[in-house]
C-alpha atoms as a PDB file:
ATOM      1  CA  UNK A   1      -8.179  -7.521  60.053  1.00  0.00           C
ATOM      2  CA  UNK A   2      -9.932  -8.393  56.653  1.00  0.00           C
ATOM      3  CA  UNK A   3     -10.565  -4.223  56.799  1.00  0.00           C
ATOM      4  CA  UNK A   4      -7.464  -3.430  56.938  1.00  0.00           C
ATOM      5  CA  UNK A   5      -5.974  -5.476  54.636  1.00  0.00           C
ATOM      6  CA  UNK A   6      -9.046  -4.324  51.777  1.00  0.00           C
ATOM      7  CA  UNK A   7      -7.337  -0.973  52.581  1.00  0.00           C
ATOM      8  CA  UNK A   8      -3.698  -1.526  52.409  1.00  0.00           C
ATOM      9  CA  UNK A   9      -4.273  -3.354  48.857  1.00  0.00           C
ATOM     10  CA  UNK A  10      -6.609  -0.745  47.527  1.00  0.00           C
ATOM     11  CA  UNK A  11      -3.608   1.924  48.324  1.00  0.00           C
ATOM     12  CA  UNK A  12      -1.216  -0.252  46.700  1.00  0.00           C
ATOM     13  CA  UNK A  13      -3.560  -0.513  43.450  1.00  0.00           C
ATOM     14  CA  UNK A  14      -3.934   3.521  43.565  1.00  0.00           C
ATOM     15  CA  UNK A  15      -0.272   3.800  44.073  1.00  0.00           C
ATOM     16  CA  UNK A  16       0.627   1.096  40.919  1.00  0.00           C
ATOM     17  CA  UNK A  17      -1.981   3.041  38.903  1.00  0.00           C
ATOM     18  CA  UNK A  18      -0.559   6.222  39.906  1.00  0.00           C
ATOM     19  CA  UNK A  19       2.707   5.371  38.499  1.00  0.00           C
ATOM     20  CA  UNK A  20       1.356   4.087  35.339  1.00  0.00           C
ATOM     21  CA  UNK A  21      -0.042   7.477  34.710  1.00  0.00           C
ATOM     22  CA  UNK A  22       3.075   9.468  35.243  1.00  0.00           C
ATOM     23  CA  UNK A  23       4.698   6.764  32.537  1.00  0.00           C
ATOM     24  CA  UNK A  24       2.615   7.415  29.747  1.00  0.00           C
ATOM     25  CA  UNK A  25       3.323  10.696  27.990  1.00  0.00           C
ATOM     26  CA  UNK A  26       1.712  12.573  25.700  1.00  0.00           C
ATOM     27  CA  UNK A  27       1.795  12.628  22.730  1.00  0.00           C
ATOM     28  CA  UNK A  28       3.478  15.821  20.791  1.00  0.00           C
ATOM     29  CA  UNK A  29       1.274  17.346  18.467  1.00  0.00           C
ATOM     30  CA  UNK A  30       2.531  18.634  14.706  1.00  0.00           C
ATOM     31  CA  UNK A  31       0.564  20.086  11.762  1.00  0.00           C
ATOM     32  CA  UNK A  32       0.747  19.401   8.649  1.00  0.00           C
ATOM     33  CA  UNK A  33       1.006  22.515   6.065  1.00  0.00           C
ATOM     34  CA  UNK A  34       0.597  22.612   2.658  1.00  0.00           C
ATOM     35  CA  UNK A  35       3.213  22.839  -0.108  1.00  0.00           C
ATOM     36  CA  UNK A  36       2.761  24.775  -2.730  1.00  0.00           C
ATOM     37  CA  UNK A  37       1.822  22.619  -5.337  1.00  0.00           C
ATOM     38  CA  UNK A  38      -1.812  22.677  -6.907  1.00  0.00           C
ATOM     39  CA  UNK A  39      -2.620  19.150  -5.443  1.00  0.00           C
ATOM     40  CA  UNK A  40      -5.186  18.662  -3.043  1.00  0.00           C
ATOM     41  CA  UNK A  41      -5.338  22.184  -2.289  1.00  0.00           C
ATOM     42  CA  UNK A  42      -7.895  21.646   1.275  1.00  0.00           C
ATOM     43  CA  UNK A  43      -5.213  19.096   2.714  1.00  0.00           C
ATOM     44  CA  UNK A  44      -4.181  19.462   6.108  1.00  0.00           C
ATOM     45  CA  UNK A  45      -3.558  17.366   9.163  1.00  0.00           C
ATOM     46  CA  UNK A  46      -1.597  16.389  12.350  1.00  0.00           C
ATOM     47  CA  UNK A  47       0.889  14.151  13.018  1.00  0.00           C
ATOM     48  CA  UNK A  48       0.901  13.228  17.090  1.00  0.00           C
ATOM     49  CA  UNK A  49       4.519  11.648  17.795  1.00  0.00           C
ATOM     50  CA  UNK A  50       4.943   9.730  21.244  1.00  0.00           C
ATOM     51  CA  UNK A  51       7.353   7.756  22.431  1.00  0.00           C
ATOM     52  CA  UNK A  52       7.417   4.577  24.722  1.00  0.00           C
ATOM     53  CA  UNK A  53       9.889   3.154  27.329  1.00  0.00           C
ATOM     54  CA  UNK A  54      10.966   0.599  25.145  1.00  0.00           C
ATOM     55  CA  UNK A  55      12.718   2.736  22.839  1.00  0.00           C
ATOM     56  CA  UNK A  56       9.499   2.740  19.973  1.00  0.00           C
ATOM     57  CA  UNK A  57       7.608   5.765  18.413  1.00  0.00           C
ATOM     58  CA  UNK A  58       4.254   5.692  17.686  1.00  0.00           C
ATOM     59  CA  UNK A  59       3.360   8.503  15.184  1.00  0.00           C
ATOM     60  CA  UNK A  60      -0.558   8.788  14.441  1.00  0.00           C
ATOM     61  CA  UNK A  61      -1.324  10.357  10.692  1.00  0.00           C
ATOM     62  CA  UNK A  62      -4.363  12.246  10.504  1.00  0.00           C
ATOM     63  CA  UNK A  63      -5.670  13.722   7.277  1.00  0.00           C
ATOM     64  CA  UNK A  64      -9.142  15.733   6.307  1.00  0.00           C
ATOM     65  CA  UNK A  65      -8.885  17.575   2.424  1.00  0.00           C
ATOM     66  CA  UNK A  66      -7.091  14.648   0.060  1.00  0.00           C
ATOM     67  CA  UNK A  67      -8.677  13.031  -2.432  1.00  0.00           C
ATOM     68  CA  UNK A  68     -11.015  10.676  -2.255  1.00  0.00           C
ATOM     69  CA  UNK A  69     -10.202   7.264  -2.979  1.00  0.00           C
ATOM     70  CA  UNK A  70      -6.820   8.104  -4.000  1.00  0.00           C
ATOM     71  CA  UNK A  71      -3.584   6.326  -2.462  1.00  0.00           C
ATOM     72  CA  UNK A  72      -1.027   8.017  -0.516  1.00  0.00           C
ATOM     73  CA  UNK A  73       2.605   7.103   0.477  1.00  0.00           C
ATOM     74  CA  UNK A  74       3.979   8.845   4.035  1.00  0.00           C
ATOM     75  CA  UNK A  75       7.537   8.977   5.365  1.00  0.00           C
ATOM     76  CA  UNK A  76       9.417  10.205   7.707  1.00  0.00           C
ATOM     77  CA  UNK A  77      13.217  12.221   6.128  1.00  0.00           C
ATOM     78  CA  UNK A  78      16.077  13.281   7.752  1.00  0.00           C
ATOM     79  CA  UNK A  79      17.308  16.916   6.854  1.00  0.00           C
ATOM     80  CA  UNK A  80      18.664  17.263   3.500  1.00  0.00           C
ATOM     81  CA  UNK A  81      21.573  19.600   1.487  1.00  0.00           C
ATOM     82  CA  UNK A  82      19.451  21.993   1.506  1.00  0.00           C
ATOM     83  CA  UNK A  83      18.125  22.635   4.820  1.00  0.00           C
ATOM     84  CA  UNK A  84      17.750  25.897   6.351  1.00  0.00           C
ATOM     85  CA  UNK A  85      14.788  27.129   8.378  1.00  0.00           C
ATOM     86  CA  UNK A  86      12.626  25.060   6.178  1.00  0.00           C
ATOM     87  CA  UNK A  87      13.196  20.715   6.624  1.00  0.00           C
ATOM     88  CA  UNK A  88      10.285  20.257   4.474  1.00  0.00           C
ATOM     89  CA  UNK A  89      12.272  21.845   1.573  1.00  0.00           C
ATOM     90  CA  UNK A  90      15.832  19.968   2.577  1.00  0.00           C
ATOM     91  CA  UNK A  91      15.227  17.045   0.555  1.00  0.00           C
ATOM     92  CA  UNK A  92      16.427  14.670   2.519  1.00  0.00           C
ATOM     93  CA  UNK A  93      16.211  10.815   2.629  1.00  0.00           C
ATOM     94  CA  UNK A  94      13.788   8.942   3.778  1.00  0.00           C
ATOM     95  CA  UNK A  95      14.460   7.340   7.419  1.00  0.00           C
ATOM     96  CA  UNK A  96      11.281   5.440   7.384  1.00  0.00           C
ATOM     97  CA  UNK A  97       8.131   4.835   5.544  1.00  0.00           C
ATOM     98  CA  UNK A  98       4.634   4.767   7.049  1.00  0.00           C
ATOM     99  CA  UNK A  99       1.715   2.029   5.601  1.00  0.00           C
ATOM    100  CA  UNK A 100       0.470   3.053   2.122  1.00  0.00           C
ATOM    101  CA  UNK A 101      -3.359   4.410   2.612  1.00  0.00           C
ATOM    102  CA  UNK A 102      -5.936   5.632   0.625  1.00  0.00           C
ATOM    103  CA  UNK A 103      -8.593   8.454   1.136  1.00  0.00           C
ATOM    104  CA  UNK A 104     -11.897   7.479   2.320  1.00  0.00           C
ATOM    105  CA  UNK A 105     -14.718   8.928   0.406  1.00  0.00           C
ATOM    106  CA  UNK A 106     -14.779  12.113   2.530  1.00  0.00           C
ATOM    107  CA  UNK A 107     -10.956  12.607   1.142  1.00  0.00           C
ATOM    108  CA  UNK A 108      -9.883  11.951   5.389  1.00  0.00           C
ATOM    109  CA  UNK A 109      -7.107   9.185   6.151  1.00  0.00           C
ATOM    110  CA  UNK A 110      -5.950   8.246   9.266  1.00  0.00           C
ATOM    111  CA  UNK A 111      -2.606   6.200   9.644  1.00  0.00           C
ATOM    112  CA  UNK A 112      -0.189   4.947  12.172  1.00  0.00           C
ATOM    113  CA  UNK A 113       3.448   3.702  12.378  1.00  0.00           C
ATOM    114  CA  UNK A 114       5.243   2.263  15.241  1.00  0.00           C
ATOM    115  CA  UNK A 115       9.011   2.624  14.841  1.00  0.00           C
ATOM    116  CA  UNK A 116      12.388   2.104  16.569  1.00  0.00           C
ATOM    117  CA  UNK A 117      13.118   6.038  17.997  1.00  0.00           C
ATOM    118  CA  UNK A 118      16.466   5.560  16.210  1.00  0.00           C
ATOM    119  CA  UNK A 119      15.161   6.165  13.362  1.00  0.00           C
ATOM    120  CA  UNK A 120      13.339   9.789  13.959  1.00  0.00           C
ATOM    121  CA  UNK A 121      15.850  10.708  16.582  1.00  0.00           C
ATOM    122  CA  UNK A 122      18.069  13.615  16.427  1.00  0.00           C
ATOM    123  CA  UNK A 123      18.091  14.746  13.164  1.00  0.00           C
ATOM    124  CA  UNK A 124      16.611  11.788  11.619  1.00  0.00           C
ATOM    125  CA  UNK A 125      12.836  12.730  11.793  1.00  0.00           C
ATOM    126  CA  UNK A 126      13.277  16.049  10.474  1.00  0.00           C
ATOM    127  CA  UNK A 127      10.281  16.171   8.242  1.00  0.00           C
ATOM    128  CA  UNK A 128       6.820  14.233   7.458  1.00  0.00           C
ATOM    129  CA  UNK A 129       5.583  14.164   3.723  1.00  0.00           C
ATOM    130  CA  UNK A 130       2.803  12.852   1.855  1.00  0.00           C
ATOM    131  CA  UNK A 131       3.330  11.609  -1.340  1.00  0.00           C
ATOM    132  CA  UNK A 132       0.568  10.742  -3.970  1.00  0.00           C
ATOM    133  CA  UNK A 133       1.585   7.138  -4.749  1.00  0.00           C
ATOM    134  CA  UNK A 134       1.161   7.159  -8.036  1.00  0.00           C
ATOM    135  CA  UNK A 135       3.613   9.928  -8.116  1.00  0.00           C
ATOM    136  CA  UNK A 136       5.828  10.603  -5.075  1.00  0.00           C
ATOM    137  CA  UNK A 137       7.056  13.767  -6.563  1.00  0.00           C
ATOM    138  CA  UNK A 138       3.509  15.115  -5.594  1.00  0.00           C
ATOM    139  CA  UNK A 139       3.562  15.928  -1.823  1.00  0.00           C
ATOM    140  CA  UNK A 140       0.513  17.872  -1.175  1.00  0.00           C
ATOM    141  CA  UNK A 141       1.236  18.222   2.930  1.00  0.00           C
ATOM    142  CA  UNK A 142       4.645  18.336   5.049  1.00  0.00           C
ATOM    143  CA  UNK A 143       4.963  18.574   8.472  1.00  0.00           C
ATOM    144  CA  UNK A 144       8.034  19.796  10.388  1.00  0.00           C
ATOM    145  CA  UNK A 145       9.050  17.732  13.581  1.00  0.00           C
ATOM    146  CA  UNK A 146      12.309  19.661  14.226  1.00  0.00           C
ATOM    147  CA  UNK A 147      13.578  23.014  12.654  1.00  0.00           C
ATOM    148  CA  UNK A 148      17.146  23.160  13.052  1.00  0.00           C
ATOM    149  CA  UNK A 149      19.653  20.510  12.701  1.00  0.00           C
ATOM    150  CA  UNK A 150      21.723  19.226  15.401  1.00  0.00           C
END
């Protein structure tokens, strides 16, 4: 009896853990190109974007190429006046902002931000920059999360 009861709760555990699995998704990957502007001219990067069943993203940052020990501003922007097949050129406003980081001494950052989806859903999460943050007209890297409005 104590056999098959060992059994029964070790296919329950495999089924519970099975299910798990299929909830967790993967994360989508993005790179991060770079703008052409003279600044930080080796900068490049990915931005993986998942989301949860509670309604949150979780967007992981990660940089090689900036400079080191120099402090950078991220954000995520909706499409802008002047989108076309380019968001990272739209201008648009800024939907929300990722933790200000700096470059370690290899000129590599690595950042995360957890967000309500509502703000990078449909057309709100157009774009990723970084900004220098002494200077947020400076965006060295942009990364396109959706090409085409709507």
């Amino acid at each position: 009896m104590m056999k098959a009861s060992n059994v029964i709760l070790g296919m329950a555990a495999m089924s519970m853990l099975g299910s798990c699995a299929m909830m967790m998704a993967k994360p989508t990957t993005y790179t991060f190109k770079h703008n052409a502007v003279a600044a930080d001219p080796s900068a490049m990067g990915t931005a993986a974007v998942m989301a949860d069943s509670a309604g949150m993203s979780k967007t992981t940052l990660t940089l090689s190429g900036l400079t080191p020990g120099k402090a950078y501003i991220a954000h995520y922007h909706a499409f802008g006046p002047d989108s076309s097949t380019n968001p990272c050129a739209s201008n648009g406003p800024v939907t929300v902002g990722f933790p200000n980081f700096t470059a370690d001494a290899a000129g590599s950052a690595t950042v995360m931000l957890s967000a309500d989806m509502t703000k990078i859903a449909g057309d709100m999460g157009a774009y990723i920059n970084v900004h220098y943050a002494s200077d947020p007209s400076v965006v060295p890297v942009c990364a396109a999360i959706k090409m085409t409005k709507g």
